[in-house]
Protein backbone atom coordinates (compact mmCIF):
# COMPACT_ATOMS: atom_id res chain seq x y z
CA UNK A 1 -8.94 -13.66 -19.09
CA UNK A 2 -5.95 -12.30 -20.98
CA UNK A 3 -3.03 -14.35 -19.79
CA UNK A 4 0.25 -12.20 -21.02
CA UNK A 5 3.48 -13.61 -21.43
CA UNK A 6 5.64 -12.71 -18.58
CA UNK A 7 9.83 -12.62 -18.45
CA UNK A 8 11.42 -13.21 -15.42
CA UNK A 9 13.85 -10.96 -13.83
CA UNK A 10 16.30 -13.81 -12.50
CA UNK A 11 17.97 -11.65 -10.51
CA UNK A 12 19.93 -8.01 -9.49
CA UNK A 13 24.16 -6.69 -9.23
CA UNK A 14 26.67 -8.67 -10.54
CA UNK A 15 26.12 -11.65 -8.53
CA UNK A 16 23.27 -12.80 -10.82
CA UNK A 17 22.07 -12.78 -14.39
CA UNK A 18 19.34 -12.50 -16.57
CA UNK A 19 18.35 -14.54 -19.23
CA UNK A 20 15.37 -13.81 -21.54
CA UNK A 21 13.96 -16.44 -24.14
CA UNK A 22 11.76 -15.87 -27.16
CA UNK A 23 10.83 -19.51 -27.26
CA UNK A 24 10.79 -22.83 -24.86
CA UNK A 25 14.47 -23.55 -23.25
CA UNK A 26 14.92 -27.53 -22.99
CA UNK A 27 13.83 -28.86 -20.12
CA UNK A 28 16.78 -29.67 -17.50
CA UNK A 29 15.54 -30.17 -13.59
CA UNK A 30 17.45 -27.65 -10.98
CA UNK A 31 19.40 -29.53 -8.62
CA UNK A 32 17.83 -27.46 -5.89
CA UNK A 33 14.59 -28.49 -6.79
CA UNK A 34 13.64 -31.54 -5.98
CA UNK A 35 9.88 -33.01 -6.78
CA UNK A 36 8.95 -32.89 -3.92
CA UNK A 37 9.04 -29.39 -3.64
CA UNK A 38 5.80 -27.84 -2.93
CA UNK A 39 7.02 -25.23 -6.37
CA UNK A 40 8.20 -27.73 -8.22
CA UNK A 41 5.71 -28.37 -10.88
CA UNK A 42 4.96 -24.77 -11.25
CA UNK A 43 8.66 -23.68 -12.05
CA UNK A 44 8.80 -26.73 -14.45
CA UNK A 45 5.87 -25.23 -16.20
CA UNK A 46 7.75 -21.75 -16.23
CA UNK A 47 10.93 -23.13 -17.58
CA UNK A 48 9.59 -25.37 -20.17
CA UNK A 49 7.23 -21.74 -21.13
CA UNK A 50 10.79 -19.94 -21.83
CA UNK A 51 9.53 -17.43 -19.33
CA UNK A 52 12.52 -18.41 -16.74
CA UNK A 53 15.65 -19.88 -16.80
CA UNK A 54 18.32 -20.32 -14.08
CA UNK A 55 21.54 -18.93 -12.20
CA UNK A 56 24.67 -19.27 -13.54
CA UNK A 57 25.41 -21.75 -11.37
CA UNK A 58 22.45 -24.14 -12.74
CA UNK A 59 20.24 -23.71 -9.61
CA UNK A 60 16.91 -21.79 -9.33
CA UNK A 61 16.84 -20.99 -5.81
CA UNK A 62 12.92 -21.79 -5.50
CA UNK A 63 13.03 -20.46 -1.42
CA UNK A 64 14.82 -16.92 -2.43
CA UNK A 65 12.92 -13.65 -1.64
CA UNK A 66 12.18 -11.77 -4.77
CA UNK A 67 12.61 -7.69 -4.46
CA UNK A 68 10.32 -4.65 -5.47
CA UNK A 69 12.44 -3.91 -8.55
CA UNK A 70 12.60 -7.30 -9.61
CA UNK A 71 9.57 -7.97 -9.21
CA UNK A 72 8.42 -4.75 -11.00
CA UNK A 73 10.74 -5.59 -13.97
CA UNK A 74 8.61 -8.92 -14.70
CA UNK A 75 5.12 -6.86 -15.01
CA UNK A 76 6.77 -4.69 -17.34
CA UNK A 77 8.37 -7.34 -19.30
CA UNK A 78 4.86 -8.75 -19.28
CA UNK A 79 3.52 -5.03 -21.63
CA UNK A 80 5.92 -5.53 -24.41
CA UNK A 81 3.24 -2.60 -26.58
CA UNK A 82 3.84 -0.22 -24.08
CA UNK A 83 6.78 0.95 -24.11
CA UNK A 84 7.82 4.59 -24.75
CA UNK A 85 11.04 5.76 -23.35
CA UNK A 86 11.31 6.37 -19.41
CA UNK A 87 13.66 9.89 -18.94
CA UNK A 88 12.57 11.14 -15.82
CA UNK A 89 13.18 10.05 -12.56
CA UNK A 90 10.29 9.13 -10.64
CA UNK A 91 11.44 8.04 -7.06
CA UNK A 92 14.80 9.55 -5.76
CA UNK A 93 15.93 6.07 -5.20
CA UNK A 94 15.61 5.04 -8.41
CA UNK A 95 18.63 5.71 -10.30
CA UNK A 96 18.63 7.31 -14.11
CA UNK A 97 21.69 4.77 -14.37
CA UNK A 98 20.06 1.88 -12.70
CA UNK A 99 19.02 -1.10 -14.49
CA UNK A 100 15.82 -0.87 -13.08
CA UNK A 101 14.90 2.61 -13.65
CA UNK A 102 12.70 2.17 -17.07
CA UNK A 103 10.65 -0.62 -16.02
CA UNK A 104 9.64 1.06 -12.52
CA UNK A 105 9.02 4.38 -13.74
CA UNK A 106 6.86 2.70 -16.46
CA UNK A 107 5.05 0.96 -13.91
CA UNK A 108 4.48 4.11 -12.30
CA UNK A 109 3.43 5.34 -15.08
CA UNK A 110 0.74 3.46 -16.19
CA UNK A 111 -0.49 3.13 -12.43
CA UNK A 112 0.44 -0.20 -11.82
CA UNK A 113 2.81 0.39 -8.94
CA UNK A 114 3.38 3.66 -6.21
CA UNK A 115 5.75 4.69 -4.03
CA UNK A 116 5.62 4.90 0.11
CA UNK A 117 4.68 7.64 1.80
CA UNK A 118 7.93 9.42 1.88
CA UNK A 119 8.01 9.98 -2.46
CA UNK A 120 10.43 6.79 -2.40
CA UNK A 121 10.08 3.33 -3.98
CA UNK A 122 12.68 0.95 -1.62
CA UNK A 123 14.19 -1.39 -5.30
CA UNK A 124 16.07 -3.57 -3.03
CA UNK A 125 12.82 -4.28 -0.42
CA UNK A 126 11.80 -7.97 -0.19
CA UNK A 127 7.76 -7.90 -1.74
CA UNK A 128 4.95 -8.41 0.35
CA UNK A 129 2.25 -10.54 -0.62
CA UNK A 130 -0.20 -7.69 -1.06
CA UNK A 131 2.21 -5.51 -2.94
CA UNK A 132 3.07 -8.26 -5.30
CA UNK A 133 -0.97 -8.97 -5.42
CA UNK A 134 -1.69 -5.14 -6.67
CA UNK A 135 1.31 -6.20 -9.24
CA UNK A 136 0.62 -9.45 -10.88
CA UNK A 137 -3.48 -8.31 -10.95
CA UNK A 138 -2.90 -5.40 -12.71
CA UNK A 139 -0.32 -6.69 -14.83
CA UNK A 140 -2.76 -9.97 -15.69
CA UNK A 141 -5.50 -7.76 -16.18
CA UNK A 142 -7.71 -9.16 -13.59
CA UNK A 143 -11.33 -8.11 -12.80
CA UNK A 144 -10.84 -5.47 -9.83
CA UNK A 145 -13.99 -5.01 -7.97
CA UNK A 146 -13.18 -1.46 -6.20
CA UNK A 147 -13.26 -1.39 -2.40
CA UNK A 148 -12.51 1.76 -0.63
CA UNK A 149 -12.05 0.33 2.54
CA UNK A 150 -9.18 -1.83 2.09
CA UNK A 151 -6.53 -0.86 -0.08
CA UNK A 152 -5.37 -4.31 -0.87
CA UNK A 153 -8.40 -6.07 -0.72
CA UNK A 154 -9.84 -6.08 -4.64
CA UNK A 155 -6.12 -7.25 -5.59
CA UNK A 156 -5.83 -10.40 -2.90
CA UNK A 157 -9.79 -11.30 -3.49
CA UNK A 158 -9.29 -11.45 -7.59
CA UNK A 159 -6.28 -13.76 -7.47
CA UNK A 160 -8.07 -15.95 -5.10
CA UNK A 161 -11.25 -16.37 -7.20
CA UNK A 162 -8.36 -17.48 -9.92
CA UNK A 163 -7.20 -19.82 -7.42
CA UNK A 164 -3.44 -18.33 -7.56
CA UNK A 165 -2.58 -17.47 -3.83
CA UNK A 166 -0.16 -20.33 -2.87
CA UNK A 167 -1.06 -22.16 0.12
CA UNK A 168 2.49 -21.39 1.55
CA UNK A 169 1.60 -17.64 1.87
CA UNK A 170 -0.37 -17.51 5.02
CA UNK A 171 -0.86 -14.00 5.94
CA UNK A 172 -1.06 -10.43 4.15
CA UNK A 173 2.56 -9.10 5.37
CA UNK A 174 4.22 -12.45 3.76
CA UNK A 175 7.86 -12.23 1.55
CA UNK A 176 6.96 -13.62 -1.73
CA UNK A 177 10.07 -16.00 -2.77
CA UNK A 178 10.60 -17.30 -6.39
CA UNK A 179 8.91 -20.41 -6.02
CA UNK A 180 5.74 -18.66 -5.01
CA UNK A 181 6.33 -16.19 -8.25
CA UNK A 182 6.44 -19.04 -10.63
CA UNK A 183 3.49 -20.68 -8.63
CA UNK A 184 0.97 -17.51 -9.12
CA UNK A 185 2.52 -17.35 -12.75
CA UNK A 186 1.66 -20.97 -13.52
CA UNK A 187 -1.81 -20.92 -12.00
CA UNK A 188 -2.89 -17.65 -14.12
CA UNK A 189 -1.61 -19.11 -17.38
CA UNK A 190 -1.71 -22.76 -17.12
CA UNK A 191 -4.79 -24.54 -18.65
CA UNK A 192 -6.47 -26.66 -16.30
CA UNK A 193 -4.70 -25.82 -12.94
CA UNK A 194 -6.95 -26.65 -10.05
CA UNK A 195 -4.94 -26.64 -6.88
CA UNK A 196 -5.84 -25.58 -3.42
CA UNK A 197 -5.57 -21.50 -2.97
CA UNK A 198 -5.43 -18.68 -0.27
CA UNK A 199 -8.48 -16.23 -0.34
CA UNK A 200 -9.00 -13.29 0.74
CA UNK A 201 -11.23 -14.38 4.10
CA UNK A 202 -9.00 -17.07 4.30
CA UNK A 203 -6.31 -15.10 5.14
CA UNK A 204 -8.53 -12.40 7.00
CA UNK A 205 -8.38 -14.89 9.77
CA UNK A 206 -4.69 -14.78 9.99
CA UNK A 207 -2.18 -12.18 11.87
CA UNK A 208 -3.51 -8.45 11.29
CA UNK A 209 -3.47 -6.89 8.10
CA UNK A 210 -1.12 -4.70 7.10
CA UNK A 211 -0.66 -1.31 7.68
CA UNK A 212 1.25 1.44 5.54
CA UNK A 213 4.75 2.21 6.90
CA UNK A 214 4.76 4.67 9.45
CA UNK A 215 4.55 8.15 7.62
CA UNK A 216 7.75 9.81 8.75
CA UNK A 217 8.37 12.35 6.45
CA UNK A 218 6.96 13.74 2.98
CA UNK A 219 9.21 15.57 0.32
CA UNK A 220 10.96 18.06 1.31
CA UNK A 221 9.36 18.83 4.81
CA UNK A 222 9.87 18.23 8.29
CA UNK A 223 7.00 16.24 9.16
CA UNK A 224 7.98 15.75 12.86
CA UNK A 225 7.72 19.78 13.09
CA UNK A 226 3.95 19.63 11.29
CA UNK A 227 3.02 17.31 13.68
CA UNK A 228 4.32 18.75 16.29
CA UNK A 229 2.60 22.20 15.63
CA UNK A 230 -0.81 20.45 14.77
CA UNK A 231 -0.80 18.90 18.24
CA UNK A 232 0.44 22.21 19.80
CA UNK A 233 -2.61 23.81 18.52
CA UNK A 234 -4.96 21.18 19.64
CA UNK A 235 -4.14 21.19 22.99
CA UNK A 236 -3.69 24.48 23.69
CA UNK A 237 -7.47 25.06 22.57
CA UNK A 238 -8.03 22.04 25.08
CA UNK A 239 -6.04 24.01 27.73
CA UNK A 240 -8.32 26.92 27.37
CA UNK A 241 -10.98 24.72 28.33
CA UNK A 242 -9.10 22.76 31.20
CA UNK A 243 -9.71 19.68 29.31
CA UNK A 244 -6.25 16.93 29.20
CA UNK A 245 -3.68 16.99 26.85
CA UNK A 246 -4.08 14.70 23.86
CA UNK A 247 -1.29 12.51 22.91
CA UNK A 248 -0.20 10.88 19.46
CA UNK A 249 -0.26 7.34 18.91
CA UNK A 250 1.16 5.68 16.08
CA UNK A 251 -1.57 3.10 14.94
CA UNK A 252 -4.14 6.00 14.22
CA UNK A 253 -1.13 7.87 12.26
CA UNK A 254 -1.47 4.67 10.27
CA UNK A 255 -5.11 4.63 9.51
CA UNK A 256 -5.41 8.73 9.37
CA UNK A 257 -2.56 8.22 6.65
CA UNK A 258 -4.46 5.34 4.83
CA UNK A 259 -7.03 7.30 4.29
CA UNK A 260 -5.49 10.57 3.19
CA UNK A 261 -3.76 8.65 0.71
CA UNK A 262 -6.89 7.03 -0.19
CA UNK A 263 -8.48 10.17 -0.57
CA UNK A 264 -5.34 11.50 -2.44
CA UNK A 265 -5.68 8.98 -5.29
CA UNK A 266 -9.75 9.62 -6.31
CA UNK A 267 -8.89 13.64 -5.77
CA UNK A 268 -11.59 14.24 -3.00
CA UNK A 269 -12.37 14.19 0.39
CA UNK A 270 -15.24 12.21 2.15
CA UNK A 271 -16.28 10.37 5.21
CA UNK A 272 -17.71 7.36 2.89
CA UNK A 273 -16.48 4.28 3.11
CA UNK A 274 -18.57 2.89 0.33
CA UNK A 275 -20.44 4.63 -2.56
CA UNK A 276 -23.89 5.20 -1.85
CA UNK A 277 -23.07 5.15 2.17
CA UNK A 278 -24.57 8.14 4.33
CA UNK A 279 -22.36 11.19 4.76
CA UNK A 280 -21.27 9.79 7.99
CA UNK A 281 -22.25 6.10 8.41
CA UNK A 282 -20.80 5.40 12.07
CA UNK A 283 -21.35 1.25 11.71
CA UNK A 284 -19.34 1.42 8.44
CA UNK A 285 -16.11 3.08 9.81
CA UNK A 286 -16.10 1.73 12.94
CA UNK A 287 -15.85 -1.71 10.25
CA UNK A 288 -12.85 0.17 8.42
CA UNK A 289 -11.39 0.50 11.50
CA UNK A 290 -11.74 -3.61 12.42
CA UNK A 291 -10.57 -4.01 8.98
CA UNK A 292 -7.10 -2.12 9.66
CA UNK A 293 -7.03 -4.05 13.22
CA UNK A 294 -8.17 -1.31 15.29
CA UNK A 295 -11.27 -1.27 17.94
CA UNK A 296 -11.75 0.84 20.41
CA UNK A 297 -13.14 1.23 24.70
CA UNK A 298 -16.49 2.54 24.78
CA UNK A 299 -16.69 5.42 27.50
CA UNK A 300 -19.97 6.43 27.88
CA UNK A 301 -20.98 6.01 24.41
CA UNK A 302 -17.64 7.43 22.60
CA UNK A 303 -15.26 5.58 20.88
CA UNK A 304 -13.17 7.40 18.08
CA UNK A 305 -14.22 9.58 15.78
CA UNK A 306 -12.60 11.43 12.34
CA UNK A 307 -12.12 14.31 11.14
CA UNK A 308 -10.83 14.98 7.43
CA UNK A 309 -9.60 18.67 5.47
CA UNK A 310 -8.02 19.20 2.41
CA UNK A 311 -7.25 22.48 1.00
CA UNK A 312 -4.35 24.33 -1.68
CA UNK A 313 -0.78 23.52 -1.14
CA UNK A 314 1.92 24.12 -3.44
CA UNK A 315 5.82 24.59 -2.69
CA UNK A 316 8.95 24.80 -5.04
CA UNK A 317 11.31 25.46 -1.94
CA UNK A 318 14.10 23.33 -0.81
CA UNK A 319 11.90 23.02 2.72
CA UNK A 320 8.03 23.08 2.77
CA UNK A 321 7.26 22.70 5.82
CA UNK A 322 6.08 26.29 6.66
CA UNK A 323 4.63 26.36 3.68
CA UNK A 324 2.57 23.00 4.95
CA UNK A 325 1.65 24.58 8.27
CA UNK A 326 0.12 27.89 7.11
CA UNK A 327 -2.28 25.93 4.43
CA UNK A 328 -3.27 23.35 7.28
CA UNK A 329 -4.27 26.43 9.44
CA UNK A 330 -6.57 26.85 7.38
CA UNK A 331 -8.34 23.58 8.16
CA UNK A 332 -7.67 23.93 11.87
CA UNK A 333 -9.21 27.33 11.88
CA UNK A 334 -12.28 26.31 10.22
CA UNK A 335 -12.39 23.41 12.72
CA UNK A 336 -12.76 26.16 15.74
CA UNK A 337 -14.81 28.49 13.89
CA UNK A 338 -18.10 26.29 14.45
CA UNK A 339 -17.01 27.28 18.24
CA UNK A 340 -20.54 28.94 18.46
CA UNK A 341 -22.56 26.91 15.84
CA UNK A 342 -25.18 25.01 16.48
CA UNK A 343 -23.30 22.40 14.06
CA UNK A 344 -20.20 21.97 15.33
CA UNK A 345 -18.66 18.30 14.75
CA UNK A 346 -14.81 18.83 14.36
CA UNK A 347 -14.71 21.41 17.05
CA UNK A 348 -16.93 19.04 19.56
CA UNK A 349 -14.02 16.15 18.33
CA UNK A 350 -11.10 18.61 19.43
CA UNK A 351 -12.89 19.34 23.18
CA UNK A 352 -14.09 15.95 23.52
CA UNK A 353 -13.04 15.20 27.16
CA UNK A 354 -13.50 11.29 26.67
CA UNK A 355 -11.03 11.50 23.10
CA UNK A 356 -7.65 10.77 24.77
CA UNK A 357 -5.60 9.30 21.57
CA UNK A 358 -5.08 11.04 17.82
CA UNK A 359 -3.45 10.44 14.61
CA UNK A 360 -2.93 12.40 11.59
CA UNK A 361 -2.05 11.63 8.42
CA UNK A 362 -1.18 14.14 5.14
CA UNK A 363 -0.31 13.26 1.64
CA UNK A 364 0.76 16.22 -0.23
CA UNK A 365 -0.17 15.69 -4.13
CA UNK A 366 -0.59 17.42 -7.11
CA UNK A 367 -1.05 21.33 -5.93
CA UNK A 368 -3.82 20.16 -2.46
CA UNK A 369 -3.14 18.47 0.55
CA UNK A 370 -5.08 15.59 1.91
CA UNK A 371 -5.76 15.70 5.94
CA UNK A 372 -7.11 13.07 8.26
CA UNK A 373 -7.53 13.84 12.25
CA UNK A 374 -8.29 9.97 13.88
CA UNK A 375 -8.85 10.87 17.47
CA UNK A 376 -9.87 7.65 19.95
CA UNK A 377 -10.70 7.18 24.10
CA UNK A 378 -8.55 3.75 23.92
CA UNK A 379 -7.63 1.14 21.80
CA UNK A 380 -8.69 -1.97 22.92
CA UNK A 381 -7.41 -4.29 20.04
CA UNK A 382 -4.40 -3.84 17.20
């Protein structure tokens, strides 16, 4: 395993510092951390490594919550070869002036981080145990095994076979502090380290995973209006048939917007959970769904269902979001067209009179956009 030297960010603004050492700083204990702090070894380890050293004020502040950009700024310091010069902005809250602009857009760059649904990055956000997992993997070069399903998932399971989750961090959603940082940092490049470690099942059995943040807008466009005029169209086609209105709920916006943007990032569309999996392999994404904390009621025999489109979409305007609308016609259109097919899945999911729930979820990227239609009778669990 290659274990890279990594520089800690000690901190952001003008109410911290940051000190950076070529070789080992003398050892000195922090006065705020005793030894019997469950940390305490590991940021002894980091200290004496010259990868940290502390505030101004001679403390380390082991319980602190460490922040995206911070965080970001240690992977980067971590890929001292790869380096070239960071111009353009890459989320509109990252600053060309900020101190943390170059190492985020670099991260960006060579796919290590990526920004929320809305195009931004949120520096000054406390990390969440899976975001700083997708992080300090990457950056270690850890073995990945891919896993469609779960986003998160590959990251979490290969620091756990390295035995680097802390025991403090009990479920996916946790705020990483700087103790925990030095901890994961001192289990990956410490010889010998054999302490007791989170895994992935482990904390499976805790609070539900994660979901992505509500998706409440995308670059310039009014995503309230797209959604809006989706469901208009929906149940109008359901009025024609005297069949009840649908409604939206926001826990299938999550999982139709997981996998759009899942979709987004290998550049096409599919149904498949897993490679090799049948076109559509009910069992397997009813599993995704458990997976994201969702089940469902079963009325007589129906339970949820998905429908996915993608299609052209490109837009230079100030506001997209007519622009959006008339390319996800398209898809809606070709939904009703199998009207009088013998095939007819996504128009048999719109006039479904058991379906009462939906969700949709669209990532716009790179000239296409990326559609998901989760419809549902009830949710039972999440």
């Amino acid at each position: 395993m290659d274990m890279r030297f990594l520089t800690v960010l000690l901190a952001i603004g003008s109410a911290f510092a940051i000190f950076l050492t070529s070789a080992p700083a003398s050892l000195a204990s922090f006065p705020d951390v005793p030894s019997t702090h469950p940390n305490a070894e590991a940021i002894e380890y980091v200290q004496g490594e010259g990868i940290v050293s502390g505030h101004p004020d001679g403390s380390y502040k082991p319980d602190l919550k460490i922040n995206r950009a911070e965080f970001t700024k240690i992977i980067v310091e971590a890929l001292p070869n790869m380096r070239p010069h960071i111009r353009e902005t890459c989320f509109p809250d990252v600053p060309a002036d900020s101190w943390f602009h170059e190492p985020v857009c670099l991260a960006k760059h060579w796919g290590i981080i990526g920004g929320y649904p809305d195009g931004t990055f949120k520096p000054a956000q406390n990390i969440s145990f899976v975001e700083a997992a997708k992080i300090i993997a990457t950056g270690f070069g850890l073995s990945i095994a891919p896993d469609q399903n779960i986003w998160y998932k590959p990251f979490v399971r290969a620091l756990g076979e390295q035995k680097a989750i802390p025991t403090s961090i009990t479920d996916f959603e946790h705020k990483i502090t700087r103790g925990e940082m030095a901890e994961m940092i001192y289990r990956l490049k410490a010889e010998g380290v054999n302490k007791s470690s989170q895994t992935y099942e482990t904390l499976a059995g805790t609070p539900s995973p994660p979901t992505p943040p509500i998706q409440t807008s995308i670059p310039n466009i009014d995503l309230s209006r797209v959604r809006q005029t989706w469901l208009d169209w929906l149940n109008g086609a359901r009025a024609d048939q005297s069949l009840a209105p649908y409604s939206y709920d926001d826990r299938l916006h999550q999982t139709a917007l997981t996998w759009s943007q899942l979709s987004a990032e290998k550049g096409e569309m599919s149904h498949q959970r897993n490679p090799g999996d049948s076109y559509y392999d009910y069992s397997k994404i009813e599993q995704w769904f458990k997976d994201q904390g969702l089940t469902f009621k079963n009325v007589n025999r129906v339970t949820f269902t998905e429908n996915i489109g993608w299609g052209t979409y490109r837009c230079s305007e100030s506001d997209c979001t007519d622009k959006l609308i008339e390319a996800i016609r398209i898809t809606f259109d070709f939904y009703m067209a199998e009207k009088n097919k013998e095939y007819k899945p996504h128009y048999n999911s719109i006039m479904n009179q058991y379906f009462q729930l939906i969700g949709l979820g669209i990532v716009a990227r790179n000239g296409k956009y990326f559609l998901t239609v989760h419809y549902a009778t009830e949710i039972t669990s999440g």
